[in-house]
PDB file of N, CA and C in Angstrom:
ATOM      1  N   UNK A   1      37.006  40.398  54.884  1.00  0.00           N
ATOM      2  CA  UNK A   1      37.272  38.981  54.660  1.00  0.00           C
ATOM      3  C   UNK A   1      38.638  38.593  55.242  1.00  0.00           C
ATOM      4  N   UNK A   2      39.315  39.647  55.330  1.00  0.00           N
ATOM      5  CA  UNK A   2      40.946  39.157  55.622  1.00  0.00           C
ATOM      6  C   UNK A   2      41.053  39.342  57.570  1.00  0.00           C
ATOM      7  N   UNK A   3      39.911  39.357  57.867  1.00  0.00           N
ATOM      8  CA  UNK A   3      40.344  39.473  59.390  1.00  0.00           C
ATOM      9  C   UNK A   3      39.735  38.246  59.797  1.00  0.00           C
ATOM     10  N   UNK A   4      38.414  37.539  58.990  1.00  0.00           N
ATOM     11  CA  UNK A   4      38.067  36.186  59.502  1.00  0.00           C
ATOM     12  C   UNK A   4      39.127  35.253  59.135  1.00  0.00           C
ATOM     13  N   UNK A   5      39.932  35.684  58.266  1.00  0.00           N
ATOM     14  CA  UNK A   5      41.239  34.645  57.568  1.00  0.00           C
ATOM     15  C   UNK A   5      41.794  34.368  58.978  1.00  0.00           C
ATOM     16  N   UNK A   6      42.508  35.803  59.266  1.00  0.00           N
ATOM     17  CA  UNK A   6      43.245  35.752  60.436  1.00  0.00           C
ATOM     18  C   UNK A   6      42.848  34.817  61.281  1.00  0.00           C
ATOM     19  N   UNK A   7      41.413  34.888  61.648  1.00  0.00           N
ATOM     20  CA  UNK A   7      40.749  34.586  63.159  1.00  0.00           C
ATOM     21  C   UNK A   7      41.167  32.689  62.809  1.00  0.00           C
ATOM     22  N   UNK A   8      40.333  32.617  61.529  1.00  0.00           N
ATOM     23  CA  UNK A   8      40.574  31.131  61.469  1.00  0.00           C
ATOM     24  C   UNK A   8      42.010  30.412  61.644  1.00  0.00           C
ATOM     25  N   UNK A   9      42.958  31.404  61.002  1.00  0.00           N
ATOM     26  CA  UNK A   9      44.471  30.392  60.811  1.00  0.00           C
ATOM     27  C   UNK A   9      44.749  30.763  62.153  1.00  0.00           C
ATOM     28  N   UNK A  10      44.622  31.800  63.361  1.00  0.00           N
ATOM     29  CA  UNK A  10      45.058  31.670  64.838  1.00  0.00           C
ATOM     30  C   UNK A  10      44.537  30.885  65.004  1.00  0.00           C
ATOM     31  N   UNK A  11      43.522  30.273  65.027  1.00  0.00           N
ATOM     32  CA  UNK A  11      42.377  29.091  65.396  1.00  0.00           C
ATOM     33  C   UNK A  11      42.837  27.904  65.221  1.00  0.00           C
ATOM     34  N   UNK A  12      43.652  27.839  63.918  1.00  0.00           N
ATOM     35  CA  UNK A  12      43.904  26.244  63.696  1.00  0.00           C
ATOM     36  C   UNK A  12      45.224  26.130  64.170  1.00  0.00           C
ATOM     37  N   UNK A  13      46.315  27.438  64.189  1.00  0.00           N
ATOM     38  CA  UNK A  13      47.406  27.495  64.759  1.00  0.00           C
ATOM     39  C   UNK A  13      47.588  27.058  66.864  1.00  0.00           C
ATOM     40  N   UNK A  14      46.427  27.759  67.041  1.00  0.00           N
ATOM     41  CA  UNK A  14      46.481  27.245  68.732  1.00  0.00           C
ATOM     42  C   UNK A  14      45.895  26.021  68.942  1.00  0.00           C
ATOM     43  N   UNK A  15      44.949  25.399  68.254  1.00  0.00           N
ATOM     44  CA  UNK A  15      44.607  23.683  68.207  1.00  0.00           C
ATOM     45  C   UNK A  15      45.805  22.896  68.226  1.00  0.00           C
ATOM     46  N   UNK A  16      46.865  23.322  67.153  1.00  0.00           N
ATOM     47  CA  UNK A  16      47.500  22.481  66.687  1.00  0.00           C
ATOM     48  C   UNK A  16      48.789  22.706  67.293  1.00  0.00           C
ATOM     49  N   UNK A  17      48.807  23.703  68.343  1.00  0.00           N
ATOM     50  CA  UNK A  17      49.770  23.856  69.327  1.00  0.00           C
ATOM     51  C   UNK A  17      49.317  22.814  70.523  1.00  0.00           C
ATOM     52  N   UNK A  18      48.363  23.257  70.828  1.00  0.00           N
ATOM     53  CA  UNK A  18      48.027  22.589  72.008  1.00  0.00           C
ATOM     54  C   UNK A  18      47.491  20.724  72.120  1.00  0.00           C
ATOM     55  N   UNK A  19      47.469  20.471  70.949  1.00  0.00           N
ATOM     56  CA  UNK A  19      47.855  18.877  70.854  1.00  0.00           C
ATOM     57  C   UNK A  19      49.072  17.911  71.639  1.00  0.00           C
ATOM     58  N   UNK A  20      50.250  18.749  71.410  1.00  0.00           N
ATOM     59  CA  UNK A  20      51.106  17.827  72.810  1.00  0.00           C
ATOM     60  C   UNK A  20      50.857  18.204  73.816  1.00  0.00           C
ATOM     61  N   UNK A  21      50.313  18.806  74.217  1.00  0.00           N
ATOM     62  CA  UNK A  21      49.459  19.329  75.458  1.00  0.00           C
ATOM     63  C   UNK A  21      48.928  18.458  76.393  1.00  0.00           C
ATOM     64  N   UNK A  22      48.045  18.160  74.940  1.00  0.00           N
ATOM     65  CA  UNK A  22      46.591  17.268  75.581  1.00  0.00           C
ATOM     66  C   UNK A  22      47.260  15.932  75.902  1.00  0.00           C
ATOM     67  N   UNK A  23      47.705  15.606  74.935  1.00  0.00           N
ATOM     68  CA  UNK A  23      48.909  13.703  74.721  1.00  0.00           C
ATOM     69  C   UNK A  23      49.486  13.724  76.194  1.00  0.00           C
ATOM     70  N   UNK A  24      50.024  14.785  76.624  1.00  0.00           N
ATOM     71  CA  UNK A  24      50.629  14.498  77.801  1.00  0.00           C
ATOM     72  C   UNK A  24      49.962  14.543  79.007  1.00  0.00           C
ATOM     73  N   UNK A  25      48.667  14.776  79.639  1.00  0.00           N
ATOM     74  CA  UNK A  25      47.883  14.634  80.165  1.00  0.00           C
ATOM     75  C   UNK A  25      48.174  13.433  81.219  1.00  0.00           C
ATOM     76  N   UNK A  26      48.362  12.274  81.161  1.00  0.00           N
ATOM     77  CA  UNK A  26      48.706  11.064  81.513  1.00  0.00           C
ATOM     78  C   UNK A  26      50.157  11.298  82.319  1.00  0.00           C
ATOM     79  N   UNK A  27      51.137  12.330  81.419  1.00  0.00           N
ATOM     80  CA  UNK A  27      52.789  12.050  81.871  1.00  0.00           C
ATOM     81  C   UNK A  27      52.586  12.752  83.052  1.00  0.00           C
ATOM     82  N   UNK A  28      51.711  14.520  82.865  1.00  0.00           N
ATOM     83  CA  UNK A  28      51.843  15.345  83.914  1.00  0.00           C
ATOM     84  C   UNK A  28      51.157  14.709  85.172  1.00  0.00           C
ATOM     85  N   UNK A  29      50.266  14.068  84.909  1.00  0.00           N
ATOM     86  CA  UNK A  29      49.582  13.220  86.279  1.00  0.00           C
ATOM     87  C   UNK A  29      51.079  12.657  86.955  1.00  0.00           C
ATOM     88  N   UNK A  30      51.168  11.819  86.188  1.00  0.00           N
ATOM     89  CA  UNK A  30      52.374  10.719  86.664  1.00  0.00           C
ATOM     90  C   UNK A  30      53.675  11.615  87.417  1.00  0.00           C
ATOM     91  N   UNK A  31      53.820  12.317  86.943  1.00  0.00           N
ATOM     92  CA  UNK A  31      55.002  13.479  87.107  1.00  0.00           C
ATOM     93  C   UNK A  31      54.635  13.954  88.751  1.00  0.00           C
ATOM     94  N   UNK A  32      53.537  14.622  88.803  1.00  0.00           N
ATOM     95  CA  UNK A  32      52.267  15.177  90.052  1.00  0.00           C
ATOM     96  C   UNK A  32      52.681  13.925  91.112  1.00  0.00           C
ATOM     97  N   UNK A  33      52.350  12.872  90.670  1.00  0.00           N
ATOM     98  CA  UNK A  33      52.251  11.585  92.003  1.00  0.00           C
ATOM     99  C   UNK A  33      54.013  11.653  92.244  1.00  0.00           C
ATOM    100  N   UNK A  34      54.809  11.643  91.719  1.00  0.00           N
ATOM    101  CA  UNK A  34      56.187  11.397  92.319  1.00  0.00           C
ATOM    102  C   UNK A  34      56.737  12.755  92.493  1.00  0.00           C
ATOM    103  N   UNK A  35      56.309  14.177  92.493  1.00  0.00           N
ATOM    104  CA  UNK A  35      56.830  15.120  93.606  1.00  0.00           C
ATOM    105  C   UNK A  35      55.952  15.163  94.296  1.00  0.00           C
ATOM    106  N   UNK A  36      54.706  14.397  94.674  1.00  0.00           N
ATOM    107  CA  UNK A  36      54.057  14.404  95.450  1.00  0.00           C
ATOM    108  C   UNK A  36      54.759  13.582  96.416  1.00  0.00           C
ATOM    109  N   UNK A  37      55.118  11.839  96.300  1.00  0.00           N
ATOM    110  CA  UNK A  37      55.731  10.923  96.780  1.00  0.00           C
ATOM    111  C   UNK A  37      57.394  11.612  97.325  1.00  0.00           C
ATOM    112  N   UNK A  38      57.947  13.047  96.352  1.00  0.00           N
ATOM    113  CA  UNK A  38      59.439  13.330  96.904  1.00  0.00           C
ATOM    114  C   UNK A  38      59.357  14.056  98.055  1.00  0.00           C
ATOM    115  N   UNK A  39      57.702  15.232  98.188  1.00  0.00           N
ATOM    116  CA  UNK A  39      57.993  15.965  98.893  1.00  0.00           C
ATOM    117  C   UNK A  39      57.194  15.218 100.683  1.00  0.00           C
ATOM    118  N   UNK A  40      56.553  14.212 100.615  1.00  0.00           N
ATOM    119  CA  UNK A  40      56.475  13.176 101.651  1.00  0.00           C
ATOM    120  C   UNK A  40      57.273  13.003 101.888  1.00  0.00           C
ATOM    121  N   UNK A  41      58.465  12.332 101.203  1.00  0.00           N
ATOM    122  CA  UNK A  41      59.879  11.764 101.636  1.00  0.00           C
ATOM    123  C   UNK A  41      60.488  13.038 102.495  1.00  0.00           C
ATOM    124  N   UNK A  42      60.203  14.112 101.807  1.00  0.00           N
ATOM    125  CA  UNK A  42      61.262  15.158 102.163  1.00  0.00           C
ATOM    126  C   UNK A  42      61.039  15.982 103.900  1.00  0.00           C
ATOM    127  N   UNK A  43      59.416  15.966 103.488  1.00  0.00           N
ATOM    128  CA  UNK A  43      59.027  15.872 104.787  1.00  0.00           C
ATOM    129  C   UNK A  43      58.897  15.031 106.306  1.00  0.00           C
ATOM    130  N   UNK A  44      59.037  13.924 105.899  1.00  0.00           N
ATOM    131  CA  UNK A  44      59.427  12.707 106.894  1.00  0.00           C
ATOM    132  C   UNK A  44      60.488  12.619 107.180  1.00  0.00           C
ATOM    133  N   UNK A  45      61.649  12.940 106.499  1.00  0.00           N
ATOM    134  CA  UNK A  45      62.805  13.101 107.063  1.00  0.00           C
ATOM    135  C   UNK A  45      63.190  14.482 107.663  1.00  0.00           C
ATOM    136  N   UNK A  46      62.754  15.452 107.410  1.00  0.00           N
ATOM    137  CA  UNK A  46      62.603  16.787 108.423  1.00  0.00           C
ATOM    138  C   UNK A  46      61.845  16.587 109.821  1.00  0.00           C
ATOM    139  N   UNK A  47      60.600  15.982 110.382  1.00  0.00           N
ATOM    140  CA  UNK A  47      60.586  15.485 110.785  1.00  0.00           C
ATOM    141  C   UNK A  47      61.330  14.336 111.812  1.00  0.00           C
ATOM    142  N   UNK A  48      61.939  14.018 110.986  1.00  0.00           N
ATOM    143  CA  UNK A  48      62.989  12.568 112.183  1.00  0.00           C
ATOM    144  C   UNK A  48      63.851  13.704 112.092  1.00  0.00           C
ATOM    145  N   UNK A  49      64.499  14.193 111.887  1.00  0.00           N
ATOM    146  CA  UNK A  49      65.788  15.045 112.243  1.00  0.00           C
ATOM    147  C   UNK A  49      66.091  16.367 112.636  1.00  0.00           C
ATOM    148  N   UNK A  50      64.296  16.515 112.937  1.00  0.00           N
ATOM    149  CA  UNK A  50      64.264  17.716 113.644  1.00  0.00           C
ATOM    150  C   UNK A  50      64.485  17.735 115.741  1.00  0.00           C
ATOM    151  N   UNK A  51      65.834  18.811 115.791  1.00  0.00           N
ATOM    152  CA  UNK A  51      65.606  18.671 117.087  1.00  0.00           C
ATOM    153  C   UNK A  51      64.676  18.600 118.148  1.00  0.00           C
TER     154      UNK A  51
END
């Protein structure tokens, strides 16, 4: 009985970790599009200033 205990409270312990996880879903997108947008920049100017 004491090892399904275990199984369950890891169970509700990694759910309830991984809740800001999920919430942020939206930020990490957003985050993704502007080093996406830095490393364009970064590349367009390597580009112009390459000999």
């Amino acid at each position: 009985m004491y090892k399904n205990t275990k199984i369950w409270t890891l169970t509700l312990l990694l759910l309830l970790g991984s809740l800001p996880l999920l919430g942020a879903c939206h930020t990490t997108a957003g985050a993704g599009e502007d080093i996406s947008q830095a490393g364009t920049a970064i590349e367009k100017s390597a580009d112009k200033h390459a000999p």
